[in-house]
N, C-alpha and C. Protein backbone atom coordinates (compact mmCIF):
# COMPACT_ATOMS: atom_id res chain seq x y z
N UNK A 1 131.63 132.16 86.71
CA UNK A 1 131.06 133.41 86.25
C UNK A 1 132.12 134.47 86.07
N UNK A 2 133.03 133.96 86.24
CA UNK A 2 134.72 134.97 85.93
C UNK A 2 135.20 134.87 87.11
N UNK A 3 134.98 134.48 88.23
CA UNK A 3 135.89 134.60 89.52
C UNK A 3 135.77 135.87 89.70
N UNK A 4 136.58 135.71 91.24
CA UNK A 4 136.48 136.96 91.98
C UNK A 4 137.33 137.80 91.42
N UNK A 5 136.10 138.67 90.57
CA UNK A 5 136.61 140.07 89.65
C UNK A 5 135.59 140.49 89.63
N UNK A 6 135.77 142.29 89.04
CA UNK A 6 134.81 142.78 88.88
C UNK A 6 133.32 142.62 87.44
N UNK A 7 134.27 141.61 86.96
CA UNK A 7 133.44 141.05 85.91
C UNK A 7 132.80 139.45 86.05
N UNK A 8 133.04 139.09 87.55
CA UNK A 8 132.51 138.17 87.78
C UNK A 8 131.67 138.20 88.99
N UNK A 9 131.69 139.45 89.59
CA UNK A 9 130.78 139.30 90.60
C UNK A 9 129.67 140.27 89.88
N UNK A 10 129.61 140.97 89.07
CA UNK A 10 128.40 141.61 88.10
C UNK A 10 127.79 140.51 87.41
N UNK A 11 128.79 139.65 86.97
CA UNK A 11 127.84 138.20 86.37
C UNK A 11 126.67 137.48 87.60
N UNK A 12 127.49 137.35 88.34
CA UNK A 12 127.06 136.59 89.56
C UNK A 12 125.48 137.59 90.01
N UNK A 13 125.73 139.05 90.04
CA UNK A 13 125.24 139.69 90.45
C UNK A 13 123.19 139.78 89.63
N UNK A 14 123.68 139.97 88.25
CA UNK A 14 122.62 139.71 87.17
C UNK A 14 122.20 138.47 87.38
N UNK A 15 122.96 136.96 87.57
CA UNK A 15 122.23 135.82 87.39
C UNK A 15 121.41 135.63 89.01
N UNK A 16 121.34 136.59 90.17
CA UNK A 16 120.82 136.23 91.24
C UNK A 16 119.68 137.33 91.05
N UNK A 17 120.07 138.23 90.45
CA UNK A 17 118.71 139.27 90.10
C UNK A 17 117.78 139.12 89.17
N UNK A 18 118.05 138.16 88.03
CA UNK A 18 117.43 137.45 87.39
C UNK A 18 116.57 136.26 88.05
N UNK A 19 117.35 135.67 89.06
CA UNK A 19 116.35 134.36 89.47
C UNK A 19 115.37 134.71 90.43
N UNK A 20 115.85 136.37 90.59
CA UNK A 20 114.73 136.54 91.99
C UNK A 20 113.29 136.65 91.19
N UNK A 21 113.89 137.26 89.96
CA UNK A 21 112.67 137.55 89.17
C UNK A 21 112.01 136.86 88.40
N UNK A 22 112.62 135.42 88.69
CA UNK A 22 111.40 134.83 87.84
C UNK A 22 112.51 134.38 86.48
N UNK A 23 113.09 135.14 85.87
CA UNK A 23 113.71 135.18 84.95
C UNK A 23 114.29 133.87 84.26
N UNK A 24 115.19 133.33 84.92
CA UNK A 24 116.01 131.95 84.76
C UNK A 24 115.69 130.77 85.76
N UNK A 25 115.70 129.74 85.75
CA UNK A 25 115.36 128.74 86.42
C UNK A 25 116.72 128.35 87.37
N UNK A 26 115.78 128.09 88.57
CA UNK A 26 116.97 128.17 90.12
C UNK A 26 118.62 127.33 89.21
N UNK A 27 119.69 128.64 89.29
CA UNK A 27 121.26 128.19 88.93
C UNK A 27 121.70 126.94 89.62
N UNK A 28 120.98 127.11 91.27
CA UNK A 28 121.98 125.89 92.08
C UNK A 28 121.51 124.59 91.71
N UNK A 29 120.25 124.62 90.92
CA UNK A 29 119.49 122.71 90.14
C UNK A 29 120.79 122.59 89.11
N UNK A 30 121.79 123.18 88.77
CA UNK A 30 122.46 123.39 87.70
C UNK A 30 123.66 121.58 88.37
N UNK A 31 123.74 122.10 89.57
CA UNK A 31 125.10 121.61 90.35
C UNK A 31 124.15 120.31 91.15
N UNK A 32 122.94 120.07 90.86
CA UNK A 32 122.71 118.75 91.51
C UNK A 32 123.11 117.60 90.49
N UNK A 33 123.77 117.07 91.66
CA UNK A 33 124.25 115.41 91.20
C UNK A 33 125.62 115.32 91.09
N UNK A 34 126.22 116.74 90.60
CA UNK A 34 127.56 116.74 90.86
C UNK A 34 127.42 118.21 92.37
N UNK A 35 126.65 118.60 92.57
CA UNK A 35 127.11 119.77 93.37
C UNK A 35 128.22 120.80 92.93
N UNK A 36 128.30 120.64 92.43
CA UNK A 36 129.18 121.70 91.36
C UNK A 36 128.40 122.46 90.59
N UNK A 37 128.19 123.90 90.56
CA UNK A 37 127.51 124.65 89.55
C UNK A 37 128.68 125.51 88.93
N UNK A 38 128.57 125.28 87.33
CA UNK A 38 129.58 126.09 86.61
C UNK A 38 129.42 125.16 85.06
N UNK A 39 130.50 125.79 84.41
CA UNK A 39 130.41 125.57 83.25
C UNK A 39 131.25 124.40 83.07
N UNK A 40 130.95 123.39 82.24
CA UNK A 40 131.21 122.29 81.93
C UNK A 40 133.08 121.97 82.19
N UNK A 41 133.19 123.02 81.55
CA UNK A 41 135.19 122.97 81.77
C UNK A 41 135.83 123.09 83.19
N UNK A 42 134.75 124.34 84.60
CA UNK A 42 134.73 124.12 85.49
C UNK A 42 134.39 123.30 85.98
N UNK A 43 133.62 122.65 86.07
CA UNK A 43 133.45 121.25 86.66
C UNK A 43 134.29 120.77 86.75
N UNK A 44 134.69 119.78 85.46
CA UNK A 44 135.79 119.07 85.13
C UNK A 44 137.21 119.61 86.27
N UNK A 45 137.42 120.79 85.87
CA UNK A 45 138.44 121.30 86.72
C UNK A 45 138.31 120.98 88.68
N UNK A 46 137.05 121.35 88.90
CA UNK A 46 136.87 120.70 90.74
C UNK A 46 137.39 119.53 90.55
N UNK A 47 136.66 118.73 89.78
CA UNK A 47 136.44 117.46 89.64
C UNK A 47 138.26 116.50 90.02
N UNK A 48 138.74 117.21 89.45
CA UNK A 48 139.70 116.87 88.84
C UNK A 48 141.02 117.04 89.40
N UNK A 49 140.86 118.32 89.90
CA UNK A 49 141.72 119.31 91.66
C UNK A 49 140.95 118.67 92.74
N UNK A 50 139.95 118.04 93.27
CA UNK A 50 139.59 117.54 94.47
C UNK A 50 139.73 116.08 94.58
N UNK A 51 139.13 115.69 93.01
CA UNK A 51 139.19 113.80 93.40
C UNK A 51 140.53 113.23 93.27
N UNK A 52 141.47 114.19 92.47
CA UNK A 52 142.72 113.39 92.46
C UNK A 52 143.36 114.11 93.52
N UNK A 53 143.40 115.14 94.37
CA UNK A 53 144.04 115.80 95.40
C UNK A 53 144.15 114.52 96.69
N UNK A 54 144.91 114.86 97.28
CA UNK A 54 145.86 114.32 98.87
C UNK A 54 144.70 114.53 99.65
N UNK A 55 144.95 113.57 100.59
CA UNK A 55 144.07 113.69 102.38
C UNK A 55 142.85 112.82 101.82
N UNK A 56 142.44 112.73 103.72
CA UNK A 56 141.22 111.67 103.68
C UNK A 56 139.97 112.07 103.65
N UNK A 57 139.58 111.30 102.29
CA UNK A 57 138.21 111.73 101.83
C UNK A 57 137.02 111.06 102.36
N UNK A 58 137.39 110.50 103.45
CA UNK A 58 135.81 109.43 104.43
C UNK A 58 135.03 110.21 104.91
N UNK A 59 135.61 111.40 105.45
CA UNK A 59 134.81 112.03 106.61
C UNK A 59 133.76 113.39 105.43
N UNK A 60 134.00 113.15 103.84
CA UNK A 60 133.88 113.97 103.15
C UNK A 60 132.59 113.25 102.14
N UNK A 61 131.24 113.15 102.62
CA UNK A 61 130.33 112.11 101.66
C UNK A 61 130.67 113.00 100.61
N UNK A 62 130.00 114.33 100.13
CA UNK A 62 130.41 114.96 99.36
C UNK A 62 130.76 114.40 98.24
N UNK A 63 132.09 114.67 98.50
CA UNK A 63 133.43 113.99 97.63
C UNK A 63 132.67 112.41 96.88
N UNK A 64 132.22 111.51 97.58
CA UNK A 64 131.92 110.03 97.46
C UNK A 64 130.84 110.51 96.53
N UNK A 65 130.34 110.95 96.70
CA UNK A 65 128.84 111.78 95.70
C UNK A 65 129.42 111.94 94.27
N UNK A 66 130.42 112.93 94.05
CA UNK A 66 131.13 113.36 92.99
C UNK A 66 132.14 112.15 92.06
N UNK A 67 132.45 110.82 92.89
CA UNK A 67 133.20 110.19 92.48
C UNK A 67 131.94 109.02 92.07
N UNK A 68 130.77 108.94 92.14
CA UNK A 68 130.00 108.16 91.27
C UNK A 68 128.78 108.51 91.26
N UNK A 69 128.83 108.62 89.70
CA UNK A 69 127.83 109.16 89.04
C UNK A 69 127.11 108.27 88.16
N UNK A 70 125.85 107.78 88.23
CA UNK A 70 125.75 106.51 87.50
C UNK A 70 125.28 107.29 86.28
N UNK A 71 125.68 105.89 84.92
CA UNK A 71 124.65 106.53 83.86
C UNK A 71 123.67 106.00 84.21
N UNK A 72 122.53 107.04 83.21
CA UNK A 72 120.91 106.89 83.56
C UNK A 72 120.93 105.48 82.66
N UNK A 73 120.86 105.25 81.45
CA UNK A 73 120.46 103.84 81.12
C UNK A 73 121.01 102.76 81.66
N UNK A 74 122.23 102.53 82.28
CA UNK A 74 122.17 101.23 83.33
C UNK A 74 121.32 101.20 84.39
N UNK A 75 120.89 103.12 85.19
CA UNK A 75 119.64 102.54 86.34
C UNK A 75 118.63 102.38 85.79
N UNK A 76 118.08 103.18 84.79
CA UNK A 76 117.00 102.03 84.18
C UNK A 76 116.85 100.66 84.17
N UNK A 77 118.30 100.06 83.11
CA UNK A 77 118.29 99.37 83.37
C UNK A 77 118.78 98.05 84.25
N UNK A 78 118.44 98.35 85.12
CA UNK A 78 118.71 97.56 86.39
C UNK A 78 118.04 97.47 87.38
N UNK A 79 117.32 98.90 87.21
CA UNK A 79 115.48 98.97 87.95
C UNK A 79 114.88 98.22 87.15
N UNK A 80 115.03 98.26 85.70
CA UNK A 80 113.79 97.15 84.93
C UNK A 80 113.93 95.36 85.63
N UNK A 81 114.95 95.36 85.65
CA UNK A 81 115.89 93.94 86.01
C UNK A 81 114.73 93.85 87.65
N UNK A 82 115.69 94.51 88.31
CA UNK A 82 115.05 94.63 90.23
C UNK A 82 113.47 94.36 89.84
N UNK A 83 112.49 95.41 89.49
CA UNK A 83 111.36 94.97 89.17
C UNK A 83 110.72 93.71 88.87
N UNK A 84 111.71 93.95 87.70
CA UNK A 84 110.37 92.63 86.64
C UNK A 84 109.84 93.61 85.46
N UNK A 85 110.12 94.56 84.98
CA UNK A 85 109.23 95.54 84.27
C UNK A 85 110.01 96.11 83.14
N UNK A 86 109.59 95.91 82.28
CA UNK A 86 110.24 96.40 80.84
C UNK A 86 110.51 97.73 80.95
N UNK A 87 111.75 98.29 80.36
CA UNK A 87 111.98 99.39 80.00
C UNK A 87 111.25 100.51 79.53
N UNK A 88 110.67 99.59 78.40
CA UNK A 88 109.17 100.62 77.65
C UNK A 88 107.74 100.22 78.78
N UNK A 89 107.40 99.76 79.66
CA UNK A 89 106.22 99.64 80.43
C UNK A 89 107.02 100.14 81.62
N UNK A 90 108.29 100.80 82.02
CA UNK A 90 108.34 101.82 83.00
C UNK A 90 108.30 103.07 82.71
N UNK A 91 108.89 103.11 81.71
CA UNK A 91 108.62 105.06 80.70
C UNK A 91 107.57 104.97 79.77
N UNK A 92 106.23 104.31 79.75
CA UNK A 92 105.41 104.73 79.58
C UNK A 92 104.76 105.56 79.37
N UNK A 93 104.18 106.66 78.70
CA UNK A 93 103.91 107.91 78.73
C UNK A 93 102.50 107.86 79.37
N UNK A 94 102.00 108.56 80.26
CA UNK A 94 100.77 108.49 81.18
C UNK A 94 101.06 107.56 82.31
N UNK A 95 102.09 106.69 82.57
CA UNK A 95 102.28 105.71 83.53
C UNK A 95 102.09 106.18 84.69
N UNK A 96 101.71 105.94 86.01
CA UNK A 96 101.26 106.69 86.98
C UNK A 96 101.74 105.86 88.22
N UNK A 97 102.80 104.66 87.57
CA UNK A 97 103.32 103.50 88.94
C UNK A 97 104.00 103.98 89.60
N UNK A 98 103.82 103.59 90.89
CA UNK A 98 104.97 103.66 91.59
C UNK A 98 106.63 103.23 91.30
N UNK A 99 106.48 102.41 90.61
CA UNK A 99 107.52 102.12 90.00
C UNK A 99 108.66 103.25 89.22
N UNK A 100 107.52 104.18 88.56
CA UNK A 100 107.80 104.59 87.60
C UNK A 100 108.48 106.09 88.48
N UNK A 101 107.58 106.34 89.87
CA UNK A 101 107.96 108.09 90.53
C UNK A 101 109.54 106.83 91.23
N UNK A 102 109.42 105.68 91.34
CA UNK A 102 110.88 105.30 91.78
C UNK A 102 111.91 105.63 91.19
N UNK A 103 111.73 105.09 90.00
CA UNK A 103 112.98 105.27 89.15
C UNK A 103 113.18 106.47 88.82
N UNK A 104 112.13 107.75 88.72
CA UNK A 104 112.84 109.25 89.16
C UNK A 104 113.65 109.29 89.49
N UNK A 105 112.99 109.23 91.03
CA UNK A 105 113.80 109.49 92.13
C UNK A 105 115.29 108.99 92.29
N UNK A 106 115.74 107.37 91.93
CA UNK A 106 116.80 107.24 91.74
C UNK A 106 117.49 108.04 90.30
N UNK A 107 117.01 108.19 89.75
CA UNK A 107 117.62 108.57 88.44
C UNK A 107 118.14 110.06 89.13
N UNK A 108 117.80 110.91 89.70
CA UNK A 108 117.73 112.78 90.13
C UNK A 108 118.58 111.89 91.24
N UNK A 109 118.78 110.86 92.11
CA UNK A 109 119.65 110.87 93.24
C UNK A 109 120.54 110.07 93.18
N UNK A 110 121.08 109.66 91.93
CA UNK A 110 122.17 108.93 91.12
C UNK A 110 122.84 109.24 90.07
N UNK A 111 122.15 109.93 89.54
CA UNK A 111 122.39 110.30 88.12
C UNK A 111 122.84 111.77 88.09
N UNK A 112 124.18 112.05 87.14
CA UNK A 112 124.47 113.45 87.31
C UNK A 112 123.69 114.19 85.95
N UNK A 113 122.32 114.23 86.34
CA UNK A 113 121.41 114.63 85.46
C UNK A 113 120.09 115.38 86.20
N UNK A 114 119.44 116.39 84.84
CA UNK A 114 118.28 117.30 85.41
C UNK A 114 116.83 116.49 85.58
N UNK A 115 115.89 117.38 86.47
CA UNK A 115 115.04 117.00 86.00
C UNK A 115 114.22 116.92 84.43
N UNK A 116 114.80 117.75 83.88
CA UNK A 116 113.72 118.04 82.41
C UNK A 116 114.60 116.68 81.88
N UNK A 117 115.42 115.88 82.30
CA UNK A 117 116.70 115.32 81.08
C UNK A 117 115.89 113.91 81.43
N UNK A 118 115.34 113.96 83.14
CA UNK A 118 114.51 112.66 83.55
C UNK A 118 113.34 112.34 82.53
N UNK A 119 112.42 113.70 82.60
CA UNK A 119 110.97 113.47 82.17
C UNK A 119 111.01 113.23 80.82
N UNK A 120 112.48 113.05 79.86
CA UNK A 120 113.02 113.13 78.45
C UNK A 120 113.07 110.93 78.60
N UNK A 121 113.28 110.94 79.85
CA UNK A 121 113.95 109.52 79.90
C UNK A 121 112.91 108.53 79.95
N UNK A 122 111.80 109.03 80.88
CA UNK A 122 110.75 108.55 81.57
C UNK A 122 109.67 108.57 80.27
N UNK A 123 109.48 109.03 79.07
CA UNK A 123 108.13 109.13 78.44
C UNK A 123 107.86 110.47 78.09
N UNK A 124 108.94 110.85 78.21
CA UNK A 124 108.98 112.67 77.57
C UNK A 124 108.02 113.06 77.98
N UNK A 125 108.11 113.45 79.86
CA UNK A 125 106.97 114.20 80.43
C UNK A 125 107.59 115.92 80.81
N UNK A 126 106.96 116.40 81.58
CA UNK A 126 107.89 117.59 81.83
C UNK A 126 108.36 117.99 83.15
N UNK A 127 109.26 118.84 82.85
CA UNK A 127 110.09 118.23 84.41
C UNK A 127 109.13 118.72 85.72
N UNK A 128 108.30 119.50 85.27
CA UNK A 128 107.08 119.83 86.86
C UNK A 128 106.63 118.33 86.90
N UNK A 129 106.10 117.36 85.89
CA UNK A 129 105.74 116.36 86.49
C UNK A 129 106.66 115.49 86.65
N UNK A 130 107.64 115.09 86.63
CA UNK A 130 108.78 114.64 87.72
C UNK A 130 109.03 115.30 89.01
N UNK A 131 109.12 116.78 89.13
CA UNK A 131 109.21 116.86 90.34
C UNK A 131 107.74 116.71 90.99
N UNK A 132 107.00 116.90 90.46
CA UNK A 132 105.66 115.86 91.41
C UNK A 132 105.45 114.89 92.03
N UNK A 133 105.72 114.10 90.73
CA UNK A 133 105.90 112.08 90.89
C UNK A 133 106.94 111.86 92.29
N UNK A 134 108.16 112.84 92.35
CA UNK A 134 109.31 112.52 92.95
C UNK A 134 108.60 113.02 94.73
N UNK A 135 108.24 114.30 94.42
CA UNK A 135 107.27 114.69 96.01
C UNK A 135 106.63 113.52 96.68
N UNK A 136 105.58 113.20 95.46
CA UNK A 136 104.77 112.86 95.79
C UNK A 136 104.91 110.86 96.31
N UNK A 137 105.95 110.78 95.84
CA UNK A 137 106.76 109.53 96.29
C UNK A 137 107.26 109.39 97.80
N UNK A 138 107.97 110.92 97.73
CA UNK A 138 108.72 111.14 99.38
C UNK A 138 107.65 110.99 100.12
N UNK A 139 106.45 111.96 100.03
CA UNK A 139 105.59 111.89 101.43
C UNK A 139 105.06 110.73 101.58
N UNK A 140 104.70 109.54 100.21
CA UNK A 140 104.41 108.17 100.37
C UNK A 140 105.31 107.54 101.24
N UNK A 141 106.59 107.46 101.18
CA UNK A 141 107.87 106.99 101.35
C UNK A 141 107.35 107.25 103.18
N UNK A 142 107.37 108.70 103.58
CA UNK A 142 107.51 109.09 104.80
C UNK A 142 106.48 107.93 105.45
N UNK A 143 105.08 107.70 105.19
CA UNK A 143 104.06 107.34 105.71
C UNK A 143 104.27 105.46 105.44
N UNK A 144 104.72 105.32 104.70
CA UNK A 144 105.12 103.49 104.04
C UNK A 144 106.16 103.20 104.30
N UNK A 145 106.20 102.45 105.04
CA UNK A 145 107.93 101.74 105.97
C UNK A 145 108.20 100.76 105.07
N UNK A 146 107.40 99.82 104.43
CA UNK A 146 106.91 98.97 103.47
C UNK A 146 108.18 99.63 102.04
N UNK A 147 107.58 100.50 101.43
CA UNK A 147 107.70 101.38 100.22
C UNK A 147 109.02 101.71 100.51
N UNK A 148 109.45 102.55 101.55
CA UNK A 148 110.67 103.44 102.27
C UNK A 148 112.00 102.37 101.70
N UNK A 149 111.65 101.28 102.56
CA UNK A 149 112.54 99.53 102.78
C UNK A 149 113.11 99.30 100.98
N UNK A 150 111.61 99.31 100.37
CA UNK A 150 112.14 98.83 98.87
C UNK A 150 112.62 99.99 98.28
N UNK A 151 112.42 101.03 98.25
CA UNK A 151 113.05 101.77 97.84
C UNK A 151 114.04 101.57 98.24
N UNK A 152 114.80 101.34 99.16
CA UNK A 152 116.10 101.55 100.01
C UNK A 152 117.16 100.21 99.68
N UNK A 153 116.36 99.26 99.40
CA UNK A 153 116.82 97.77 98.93
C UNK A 153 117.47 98.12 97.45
N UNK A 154 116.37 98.99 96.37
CA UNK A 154 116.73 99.29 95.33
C UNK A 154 118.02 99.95 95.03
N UNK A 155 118.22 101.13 95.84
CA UNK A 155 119.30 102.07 95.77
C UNK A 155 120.58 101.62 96.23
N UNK A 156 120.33 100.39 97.19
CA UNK A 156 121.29 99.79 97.64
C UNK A 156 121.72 98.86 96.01
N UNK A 157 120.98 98.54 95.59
CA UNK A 157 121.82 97.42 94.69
C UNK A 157 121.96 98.59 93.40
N UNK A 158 122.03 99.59 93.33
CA UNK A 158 122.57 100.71 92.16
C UNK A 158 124.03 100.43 92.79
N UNK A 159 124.37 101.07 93.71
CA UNK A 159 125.74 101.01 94.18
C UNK A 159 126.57 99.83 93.66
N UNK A 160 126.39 98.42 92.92
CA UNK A 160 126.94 97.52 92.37
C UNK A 160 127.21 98.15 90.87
N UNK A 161 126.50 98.88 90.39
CA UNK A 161 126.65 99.29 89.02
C UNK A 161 128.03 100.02 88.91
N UNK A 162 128.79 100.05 87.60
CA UNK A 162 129.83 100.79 87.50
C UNK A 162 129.10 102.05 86.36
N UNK A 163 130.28 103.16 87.10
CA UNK A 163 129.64 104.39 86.76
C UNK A 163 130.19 104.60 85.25
């Protein structure tokens, strides 16, 4: 937003007085998946000063977050694969599977992508109903040890994918 200047903390200043109001949609959804919020050239720049920088990055998940980013059409497809379920009978438009609030969820916790970019992926829904499907998955998740497990089996075999 200009750095620490007086023309960047007035930026900073408008885009937090704006979100109180309703105005712009929450800045920090900007930086999920990379955790980085900024403009495309900033990014790149963290990206770029932290992952190639010195010292040990174990104790730093963070960092491990930023260094893989899957694309969305290999977890598709590779959830279609894991499943059993076609590409077009998981983005379905009206689809209401479990299957389908899964592959959200991995897509928003793998993917350095938005929700509106999901519900574009999924059957061109809108991103309130992704973040629904995705809720409404977790509190399933919480109550289904069953559900929790495969989900967890799933996300485990994303990690084989190259980013």
């Amino acid at each position: 937003m200009g750095g620490d200047t007086r023309k960047g903390r007035q930026a900073y200043l408008k885009t937090i007085q704006e979100a109180i109001t309703g105005g712009v949609d929450n800045p920090l959804a900007l930086g999920k998946g990379s955790g980085i919020v900024g403009e495309n050239e900033f990014i790149e720049w963290v990206k770029e000063k932290i992952l190639n920088g010195k010292g040990d990055k174990r104790e730093q998940p963070s960092l491990q977050r930023l260094r893989k980013s899957l694309n969305p059409e290999l977890v598709i497809a590779k959830f279609a694969e894991i499943t059993g379920k076609g590409k077009e009978e998981l983005c379905q438009r009206g689809s209401r599977a479990a299957e389908r609030a899964q592959l959200m969820e991995l897509l928003y916790r793998h993917c350095d992508i938005t929700q509106p970019e999901i519900g574009r992926l999924v059957g061109r829904v809108d991103y309130s109903a992704v973040s629904q499907a995705r809720k409404r998955l977790q509190e399933k998740m919480a109550g289904d040890k069953d559900l929790k497990k495969k989900y967890d089996e799933i996300a485990e075999q994303l990690t084989t994918l190259s980013c």
